[in-house]
N, C-alpha and C. Protein backbone atom coordinates (compact mmCIF):
# COMPACT_ATOMS: atom_id res chain seq x y z
N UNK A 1 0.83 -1.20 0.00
CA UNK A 1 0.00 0.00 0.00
C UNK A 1 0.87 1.25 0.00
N UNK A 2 1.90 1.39 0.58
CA UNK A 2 2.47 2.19 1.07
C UNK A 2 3.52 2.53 -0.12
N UNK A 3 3.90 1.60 -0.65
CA UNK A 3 4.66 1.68 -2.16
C UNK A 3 3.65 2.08 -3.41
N UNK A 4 2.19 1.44 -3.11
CA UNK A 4 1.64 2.70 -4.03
C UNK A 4 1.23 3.80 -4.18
N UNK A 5 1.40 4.09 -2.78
CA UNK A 5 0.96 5.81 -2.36
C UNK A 5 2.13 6.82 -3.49
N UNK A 6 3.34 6.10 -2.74
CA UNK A 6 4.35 6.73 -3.42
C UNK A 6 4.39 6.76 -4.47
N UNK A 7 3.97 5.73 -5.45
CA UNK A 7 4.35 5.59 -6.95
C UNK A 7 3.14 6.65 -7.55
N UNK A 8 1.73 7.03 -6.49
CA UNK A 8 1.33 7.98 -7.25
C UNK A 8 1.46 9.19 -6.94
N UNK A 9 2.16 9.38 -5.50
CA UNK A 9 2.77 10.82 -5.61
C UNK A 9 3.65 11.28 -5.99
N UNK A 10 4.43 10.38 -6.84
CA UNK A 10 5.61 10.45 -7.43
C UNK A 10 4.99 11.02 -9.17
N UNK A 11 4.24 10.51 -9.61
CA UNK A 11 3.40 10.56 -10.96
C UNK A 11 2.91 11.87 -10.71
N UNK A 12 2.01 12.21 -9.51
CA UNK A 12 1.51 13.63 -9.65
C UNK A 12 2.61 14.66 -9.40
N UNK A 13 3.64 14.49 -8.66
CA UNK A 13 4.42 15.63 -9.01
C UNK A 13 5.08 15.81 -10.35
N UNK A 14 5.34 14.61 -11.03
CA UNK A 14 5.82 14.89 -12.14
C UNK A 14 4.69 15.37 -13.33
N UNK A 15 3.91 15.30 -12.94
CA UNK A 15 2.87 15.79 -14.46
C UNK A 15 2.97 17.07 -13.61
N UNK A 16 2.84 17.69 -12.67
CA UNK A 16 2.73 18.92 -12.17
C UNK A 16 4.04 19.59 -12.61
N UNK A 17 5.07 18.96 -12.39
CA UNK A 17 5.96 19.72 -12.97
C UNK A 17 5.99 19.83 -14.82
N UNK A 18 5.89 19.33 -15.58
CA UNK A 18 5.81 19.59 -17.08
C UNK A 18 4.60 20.21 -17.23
N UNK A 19 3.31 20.32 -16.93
CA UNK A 19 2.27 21.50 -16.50
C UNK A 19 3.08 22.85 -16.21
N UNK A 20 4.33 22.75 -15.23
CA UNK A 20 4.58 24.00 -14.84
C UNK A 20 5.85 24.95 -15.88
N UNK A 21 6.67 23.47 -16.42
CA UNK A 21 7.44 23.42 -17.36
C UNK A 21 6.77 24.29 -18.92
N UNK A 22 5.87 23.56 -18.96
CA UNK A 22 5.08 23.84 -20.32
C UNK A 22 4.64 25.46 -20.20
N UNK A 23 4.52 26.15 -19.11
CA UNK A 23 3.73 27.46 -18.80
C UNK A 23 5.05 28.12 -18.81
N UNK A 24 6.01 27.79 -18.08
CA UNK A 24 7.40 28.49 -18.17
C UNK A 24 7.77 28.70 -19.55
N UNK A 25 7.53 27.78 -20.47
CA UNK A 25 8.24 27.98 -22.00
C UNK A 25 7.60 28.61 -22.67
N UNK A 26 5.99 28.48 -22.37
CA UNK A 26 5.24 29.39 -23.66
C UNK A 26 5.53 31.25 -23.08
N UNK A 27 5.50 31.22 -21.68
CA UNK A 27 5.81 32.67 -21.30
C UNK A 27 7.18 32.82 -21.35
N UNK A 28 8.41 32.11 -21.67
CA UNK A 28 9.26 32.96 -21.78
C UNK A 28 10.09 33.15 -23.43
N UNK A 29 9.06 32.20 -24.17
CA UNK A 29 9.26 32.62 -25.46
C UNK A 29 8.31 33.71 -26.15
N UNK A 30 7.07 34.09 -25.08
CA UNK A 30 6.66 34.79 -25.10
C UNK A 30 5.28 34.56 -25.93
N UNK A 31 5.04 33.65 -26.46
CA UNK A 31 4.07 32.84 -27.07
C UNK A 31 2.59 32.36 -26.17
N UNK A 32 1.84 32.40 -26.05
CA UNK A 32 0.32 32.05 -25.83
C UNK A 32 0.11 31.00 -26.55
N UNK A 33 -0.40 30.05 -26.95
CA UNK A 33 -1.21 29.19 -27.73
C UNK A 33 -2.20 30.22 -27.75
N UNK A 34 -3.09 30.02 -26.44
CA UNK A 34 -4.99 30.41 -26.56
C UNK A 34 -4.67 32.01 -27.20
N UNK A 35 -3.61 32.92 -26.98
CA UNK A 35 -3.81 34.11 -27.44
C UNK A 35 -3.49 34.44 -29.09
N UNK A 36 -2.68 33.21 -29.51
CA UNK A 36 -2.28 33.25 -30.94
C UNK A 36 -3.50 32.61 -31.79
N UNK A 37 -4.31 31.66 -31.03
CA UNK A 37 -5.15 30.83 -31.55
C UNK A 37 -6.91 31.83 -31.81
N UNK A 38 -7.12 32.82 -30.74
CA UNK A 38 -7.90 33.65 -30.80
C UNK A 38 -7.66 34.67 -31.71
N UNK A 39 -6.30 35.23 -31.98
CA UNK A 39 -6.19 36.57 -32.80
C UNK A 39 -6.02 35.64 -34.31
N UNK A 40 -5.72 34.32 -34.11
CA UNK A 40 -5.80 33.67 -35.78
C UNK A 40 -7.38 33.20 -36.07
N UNK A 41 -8.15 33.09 -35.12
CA UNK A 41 -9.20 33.19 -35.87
C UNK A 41 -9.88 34.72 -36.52
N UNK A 42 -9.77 35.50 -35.37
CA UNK A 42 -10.47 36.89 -35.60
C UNK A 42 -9.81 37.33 -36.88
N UNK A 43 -8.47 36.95 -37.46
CA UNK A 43 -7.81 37.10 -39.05
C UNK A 43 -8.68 36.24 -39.98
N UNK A 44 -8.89 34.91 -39.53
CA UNK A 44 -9.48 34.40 -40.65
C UNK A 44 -10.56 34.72 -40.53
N UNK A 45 -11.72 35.38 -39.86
CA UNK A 45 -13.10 35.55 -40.47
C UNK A 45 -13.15 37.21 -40.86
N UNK A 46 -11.91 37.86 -40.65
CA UNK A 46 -11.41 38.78 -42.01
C UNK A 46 -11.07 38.34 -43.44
N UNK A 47 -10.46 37.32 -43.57
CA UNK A 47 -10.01 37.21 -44.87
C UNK A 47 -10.89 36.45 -45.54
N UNK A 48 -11.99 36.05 -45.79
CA UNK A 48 -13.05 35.88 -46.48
C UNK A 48 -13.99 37.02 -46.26
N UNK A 49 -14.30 37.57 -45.59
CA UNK A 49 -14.80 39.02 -45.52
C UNK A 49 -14.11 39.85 -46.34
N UNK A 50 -12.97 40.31 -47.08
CA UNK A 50 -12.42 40.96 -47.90
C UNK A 50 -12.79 40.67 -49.44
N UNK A 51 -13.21 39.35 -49.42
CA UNK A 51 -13.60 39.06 -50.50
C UNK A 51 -15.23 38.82 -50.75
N UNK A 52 -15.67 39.49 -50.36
CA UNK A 52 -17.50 39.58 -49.62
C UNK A 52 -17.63 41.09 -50.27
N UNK A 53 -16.31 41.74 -49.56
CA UNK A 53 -16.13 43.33 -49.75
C UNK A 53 -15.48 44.08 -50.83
N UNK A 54 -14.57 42.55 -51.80
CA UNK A 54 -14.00 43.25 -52.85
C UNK A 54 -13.08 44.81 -52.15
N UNK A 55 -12.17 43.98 -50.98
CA UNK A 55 -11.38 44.57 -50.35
C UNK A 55 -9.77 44.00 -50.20
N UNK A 56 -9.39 44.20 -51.23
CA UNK A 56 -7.95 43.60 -50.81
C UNK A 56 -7.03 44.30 -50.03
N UNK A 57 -7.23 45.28 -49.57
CA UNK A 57 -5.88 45.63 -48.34
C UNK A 57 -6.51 45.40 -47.00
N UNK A 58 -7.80 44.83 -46.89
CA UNK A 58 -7.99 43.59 -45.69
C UNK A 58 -7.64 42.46 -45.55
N UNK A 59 -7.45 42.05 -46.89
CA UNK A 59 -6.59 40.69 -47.52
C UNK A 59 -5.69 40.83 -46.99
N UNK A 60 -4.71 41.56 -47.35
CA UNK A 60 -3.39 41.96 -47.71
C UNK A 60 -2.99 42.02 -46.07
N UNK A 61 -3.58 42.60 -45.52
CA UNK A 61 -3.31 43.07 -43.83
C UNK A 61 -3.30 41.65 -43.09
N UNK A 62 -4.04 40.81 -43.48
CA UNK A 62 -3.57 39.62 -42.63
C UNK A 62 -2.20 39.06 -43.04
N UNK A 63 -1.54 39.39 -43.75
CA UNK A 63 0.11 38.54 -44.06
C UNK A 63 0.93 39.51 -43.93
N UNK A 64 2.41 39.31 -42.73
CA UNK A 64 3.47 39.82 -42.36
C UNK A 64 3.67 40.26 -43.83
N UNK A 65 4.85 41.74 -43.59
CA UNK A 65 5.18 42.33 -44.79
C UNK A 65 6.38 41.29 -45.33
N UNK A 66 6.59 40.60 -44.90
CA UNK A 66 7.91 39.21 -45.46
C UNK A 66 7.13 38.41 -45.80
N UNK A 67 5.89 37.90 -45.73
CA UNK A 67 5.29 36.60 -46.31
C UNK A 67 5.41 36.72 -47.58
N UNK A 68 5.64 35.13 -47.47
CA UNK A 68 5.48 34.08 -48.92
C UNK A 68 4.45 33.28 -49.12
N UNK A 69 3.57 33.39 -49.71
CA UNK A 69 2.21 32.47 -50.12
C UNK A 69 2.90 31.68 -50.98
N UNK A 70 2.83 30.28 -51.09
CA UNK A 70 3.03 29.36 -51.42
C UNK A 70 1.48 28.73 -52.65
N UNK A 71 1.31 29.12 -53.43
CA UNK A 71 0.21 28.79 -54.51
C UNK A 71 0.60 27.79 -55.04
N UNK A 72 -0.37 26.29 -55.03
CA UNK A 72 0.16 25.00 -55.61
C UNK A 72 0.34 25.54 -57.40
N UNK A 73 1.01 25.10 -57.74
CA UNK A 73 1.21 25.21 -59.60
C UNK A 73 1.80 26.41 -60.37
N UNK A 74 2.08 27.34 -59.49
CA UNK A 74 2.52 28.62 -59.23
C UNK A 74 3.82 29.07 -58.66
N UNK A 75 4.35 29.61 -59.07
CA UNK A 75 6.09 30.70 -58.21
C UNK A 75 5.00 31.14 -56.88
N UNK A 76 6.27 31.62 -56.22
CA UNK A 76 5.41 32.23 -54.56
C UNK A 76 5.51 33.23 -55.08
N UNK A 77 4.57 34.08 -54.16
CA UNK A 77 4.24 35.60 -54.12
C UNK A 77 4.44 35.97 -53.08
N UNK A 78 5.35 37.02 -52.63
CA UNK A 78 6.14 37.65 -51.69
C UNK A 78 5.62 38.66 -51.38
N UNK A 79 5.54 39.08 -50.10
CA UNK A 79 5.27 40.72 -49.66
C UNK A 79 3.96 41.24 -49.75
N UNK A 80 3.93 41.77 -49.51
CA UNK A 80 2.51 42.81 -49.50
C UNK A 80 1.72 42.60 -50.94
N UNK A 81 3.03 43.18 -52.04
CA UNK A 81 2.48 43.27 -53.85
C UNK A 81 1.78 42.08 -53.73
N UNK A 82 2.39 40.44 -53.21
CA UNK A 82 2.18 39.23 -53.59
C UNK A 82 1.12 38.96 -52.82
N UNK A 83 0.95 39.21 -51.77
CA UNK A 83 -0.55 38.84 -51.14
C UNK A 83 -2.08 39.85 -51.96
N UNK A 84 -1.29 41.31 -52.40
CA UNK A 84 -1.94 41.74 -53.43
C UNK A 84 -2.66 41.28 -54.43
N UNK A 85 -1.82 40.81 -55.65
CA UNK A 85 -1.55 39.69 -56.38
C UNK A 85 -2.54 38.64 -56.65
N UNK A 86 -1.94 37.92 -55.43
CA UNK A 86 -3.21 36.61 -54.67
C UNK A 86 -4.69 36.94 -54.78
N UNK A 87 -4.66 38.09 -54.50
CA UNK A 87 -6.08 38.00 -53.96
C UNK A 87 -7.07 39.12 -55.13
N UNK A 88 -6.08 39.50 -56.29
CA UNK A 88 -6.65 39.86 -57.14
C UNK A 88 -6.94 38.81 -58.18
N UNK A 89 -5.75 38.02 -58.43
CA UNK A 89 -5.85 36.58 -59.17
C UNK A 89 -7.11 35.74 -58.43
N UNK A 90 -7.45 35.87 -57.43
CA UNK A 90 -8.83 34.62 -57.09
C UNK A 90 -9.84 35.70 -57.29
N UNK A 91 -10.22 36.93 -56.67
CA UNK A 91 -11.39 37.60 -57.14
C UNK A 91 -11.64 37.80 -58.48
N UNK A 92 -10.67 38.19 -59.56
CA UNK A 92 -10.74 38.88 -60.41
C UNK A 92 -10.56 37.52 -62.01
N UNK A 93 -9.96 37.01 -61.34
CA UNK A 93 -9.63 35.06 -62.65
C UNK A 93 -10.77 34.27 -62.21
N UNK A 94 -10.54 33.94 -60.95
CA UNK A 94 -11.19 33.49 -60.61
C UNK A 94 -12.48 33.12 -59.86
N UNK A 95 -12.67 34.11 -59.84
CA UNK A 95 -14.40 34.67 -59.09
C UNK A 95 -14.70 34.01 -58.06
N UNK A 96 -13.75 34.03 -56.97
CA UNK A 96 -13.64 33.65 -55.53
C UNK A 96 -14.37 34.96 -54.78
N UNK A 97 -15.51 34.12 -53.59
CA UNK A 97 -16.34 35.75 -53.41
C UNK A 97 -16.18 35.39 -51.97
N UNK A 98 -16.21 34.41 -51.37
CA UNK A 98 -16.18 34.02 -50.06
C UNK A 98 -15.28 32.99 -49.65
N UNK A 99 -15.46 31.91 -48.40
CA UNK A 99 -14.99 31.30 -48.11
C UNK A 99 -15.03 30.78 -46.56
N UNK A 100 -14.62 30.32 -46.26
CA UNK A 100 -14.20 29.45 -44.49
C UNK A 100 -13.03 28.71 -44.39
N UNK A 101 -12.36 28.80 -43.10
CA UNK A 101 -11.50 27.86 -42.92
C UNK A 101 -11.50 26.70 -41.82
N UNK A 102 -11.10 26.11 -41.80
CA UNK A 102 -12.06 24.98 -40.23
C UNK A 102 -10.21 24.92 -39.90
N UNK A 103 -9.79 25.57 -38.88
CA UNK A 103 -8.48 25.12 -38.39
C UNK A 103 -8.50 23.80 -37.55
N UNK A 104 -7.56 23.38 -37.16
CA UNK A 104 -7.75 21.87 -37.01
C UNK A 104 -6.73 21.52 -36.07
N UNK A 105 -5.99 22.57 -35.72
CA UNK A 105 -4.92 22.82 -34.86
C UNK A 105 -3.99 23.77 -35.06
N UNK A 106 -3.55 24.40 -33.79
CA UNK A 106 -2.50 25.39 -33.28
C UNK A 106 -1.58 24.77 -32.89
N UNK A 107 -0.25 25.16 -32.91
CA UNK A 107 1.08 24.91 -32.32
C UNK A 107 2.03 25.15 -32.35
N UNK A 108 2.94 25.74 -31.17
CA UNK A 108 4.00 26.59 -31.42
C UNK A 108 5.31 26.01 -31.35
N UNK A 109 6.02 26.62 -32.67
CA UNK A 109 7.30 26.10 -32.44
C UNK A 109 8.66 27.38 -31.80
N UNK A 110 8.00 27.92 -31.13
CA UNK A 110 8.49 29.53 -29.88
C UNK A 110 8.88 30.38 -30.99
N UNK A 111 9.94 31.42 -30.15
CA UNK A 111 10.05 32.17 -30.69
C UNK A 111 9.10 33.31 -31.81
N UNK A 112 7.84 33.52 -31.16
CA UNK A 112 6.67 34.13 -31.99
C UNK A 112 6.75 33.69 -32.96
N UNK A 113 6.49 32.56 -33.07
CA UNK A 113 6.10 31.51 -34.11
C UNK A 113 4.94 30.71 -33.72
N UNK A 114 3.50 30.16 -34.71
CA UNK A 114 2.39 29.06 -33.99
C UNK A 114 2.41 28.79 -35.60
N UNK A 115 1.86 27.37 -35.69
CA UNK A 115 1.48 26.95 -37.04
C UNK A 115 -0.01 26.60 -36.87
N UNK A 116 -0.43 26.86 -37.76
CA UNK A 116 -1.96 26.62 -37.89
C UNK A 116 -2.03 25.43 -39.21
N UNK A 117 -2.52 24.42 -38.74
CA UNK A 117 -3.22 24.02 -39.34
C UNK A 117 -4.88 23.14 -40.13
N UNK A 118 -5.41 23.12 -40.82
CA UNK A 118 -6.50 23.07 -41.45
C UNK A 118 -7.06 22.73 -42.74
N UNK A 119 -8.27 23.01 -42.75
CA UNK A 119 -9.03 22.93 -44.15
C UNK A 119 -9.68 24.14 -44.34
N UNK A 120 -10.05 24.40 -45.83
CA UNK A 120 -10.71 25.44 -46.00
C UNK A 120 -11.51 24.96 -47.36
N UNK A 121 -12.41 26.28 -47.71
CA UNK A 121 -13.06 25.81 -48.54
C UNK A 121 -13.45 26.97 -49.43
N UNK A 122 -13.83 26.93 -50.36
CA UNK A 122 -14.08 28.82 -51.46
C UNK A 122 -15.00 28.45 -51.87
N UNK A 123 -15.41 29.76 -52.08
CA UNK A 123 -17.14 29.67 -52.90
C UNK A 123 -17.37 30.80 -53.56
N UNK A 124 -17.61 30.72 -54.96
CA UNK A 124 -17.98 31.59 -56.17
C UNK A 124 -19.26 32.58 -56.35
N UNK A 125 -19.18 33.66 -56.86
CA UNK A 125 -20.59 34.42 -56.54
C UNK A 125 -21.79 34.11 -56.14
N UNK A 126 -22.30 33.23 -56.78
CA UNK A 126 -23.42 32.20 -56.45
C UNK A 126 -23.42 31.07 -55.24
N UNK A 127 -22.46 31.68 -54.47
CA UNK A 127 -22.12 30.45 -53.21
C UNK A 127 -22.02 29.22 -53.23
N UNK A 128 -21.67 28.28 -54.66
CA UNK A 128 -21.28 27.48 -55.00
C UNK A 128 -19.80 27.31 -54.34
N UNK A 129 -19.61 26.14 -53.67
CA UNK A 129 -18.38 25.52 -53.60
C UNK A 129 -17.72 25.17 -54.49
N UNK A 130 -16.34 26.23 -54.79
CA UNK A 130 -15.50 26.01 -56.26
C UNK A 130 -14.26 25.40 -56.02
N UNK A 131 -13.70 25.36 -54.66
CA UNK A 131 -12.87 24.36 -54.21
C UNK A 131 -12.59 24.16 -52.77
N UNK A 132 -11.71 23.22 -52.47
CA UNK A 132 -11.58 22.97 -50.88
C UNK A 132 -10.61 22.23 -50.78
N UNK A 133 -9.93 22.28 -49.62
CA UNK A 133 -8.45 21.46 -49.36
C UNK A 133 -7.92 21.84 -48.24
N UNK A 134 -6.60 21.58 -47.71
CA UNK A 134 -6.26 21.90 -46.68
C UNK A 134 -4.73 22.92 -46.63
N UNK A 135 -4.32 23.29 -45.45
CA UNK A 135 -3.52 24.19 -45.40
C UNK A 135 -2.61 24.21 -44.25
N UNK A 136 -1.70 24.98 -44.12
CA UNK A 136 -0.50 24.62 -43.10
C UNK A 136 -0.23 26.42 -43.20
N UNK A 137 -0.02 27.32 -42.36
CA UNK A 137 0.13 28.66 -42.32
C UNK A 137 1.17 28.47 -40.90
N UNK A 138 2.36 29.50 -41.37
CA UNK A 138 3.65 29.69 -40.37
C UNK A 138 2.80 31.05 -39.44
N UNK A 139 2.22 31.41 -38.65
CA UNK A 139 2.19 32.53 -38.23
C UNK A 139 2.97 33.43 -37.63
N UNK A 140 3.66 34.68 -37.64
CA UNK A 140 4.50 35.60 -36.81
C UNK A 140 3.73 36.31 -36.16
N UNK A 141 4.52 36.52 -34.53
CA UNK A 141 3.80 37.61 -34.33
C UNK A 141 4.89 39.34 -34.22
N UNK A 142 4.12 39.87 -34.84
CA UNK A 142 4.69 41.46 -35.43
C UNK A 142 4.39 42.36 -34.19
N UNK A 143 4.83 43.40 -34.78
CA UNK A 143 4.42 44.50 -33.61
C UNK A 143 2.99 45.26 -33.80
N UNK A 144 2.30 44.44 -35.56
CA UNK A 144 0.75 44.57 -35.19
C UNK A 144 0.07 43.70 -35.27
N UNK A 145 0.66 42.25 -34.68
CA UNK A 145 -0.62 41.51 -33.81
C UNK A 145 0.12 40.12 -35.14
N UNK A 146 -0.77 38.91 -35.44
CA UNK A 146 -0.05 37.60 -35.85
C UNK A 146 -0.96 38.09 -36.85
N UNK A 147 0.49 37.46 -37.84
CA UNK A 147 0.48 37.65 -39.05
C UNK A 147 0.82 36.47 -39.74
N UNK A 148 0.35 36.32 -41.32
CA UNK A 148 0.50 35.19 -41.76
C UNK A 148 1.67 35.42 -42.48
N UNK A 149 2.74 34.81 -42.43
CA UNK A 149 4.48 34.49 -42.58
C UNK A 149 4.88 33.71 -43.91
N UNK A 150 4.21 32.29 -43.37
CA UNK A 150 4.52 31.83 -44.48
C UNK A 150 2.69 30.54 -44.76
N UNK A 151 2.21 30.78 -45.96
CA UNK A 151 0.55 30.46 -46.52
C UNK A 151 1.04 29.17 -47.19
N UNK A 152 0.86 28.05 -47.10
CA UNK A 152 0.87 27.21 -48.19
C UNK A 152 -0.12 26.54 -47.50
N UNK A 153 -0.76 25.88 -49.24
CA UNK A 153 -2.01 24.99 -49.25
C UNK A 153 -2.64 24.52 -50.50
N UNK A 154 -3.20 23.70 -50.64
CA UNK A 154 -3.51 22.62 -51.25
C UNK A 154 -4.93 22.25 -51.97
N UNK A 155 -5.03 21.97 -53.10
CA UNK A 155 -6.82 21.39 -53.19
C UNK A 155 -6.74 19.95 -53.02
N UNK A 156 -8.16 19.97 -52.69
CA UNK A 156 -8.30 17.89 -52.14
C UNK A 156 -8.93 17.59 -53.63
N UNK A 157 -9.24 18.34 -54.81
CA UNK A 157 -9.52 17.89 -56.29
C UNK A 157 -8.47 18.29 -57.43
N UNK A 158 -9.09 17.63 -58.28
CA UNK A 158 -8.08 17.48 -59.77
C UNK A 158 -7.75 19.10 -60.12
N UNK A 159 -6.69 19.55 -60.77
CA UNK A 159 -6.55 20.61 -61.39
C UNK A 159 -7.54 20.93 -62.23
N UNK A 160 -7.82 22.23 -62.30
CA UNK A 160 -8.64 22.81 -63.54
C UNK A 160 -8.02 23.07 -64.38
């Protein structure tokens, strides 16, 4: 009895300590999960709203001024011009009017860094679903709030 007391107060201090471990690392890399994971949603139900609004420098404002969007079949598009770019090429080629993303997980690799990843899905003037797939986004956080760093992602159908 007395040897299993110990073996489980031995177990609860140790999960208590990596509990305490785990809180030490996200605060001294300075990182949140729940606070990166809240300001990355309140971005993504902007960035289908920009395209509702035929607004691209709401687009544009969710990606760090260094991001690289990663477009399957495509060179990347860099910077501000390239998230520009992006989001004139899907409104304007491609008559992308809306959209959603279902994230599917947060996780940080420190240093104001979290990766998000997910599925998403687009939909054409007529709210037709015109494609869907999933995605992997590097997030930074800047001195105005998390930004998307580095965008790559994918369709789950055949090329058009």
């Amino acid at each position: 009895m007395k040897r299993g007391i110990s073996f489980v107060t031995i177990m609860l201090v140790a999960a208590l300590s990596l509990f305490i471990n785990q809180s030490n690392a996200q605060s001294k890399s300075g990182i949140s999960i729940s606070e990166a994971r809240t300001a990355i949603a309140k971005s993504n139900s902007i960035y289908f709203k920009s395209f509702v609004n035929n607004d691209p420098s709401a687009f544009a404002d969710r990606y760090a001024e260094d991001c690289i969007i990663m477009v399957p079949n495509a060179k990347a598009l860099k910077g501000r011009k390239g998230a520009l770019d992006f989001f004139n090429i899907a409104y304007n080629d491609l008559g992308l009017r809306n959209g959603k993303f279902i994230t599917t997980d947060v996780y940080g690799p420190g240093n104001g860094y979290v990766v998000e990843e997910g599925l998403w899905q687009s939909f054409d003037k007529n709210n037709k679903l015109y494609d869907n797939g999933k995605f992997l986004v590097l997030w930074k956080k800047t001195n105005k709030g998390w930004k998307m760093f580095r965008d790559s992602f994918s369709s789950d159908n055949k090329a058009r």
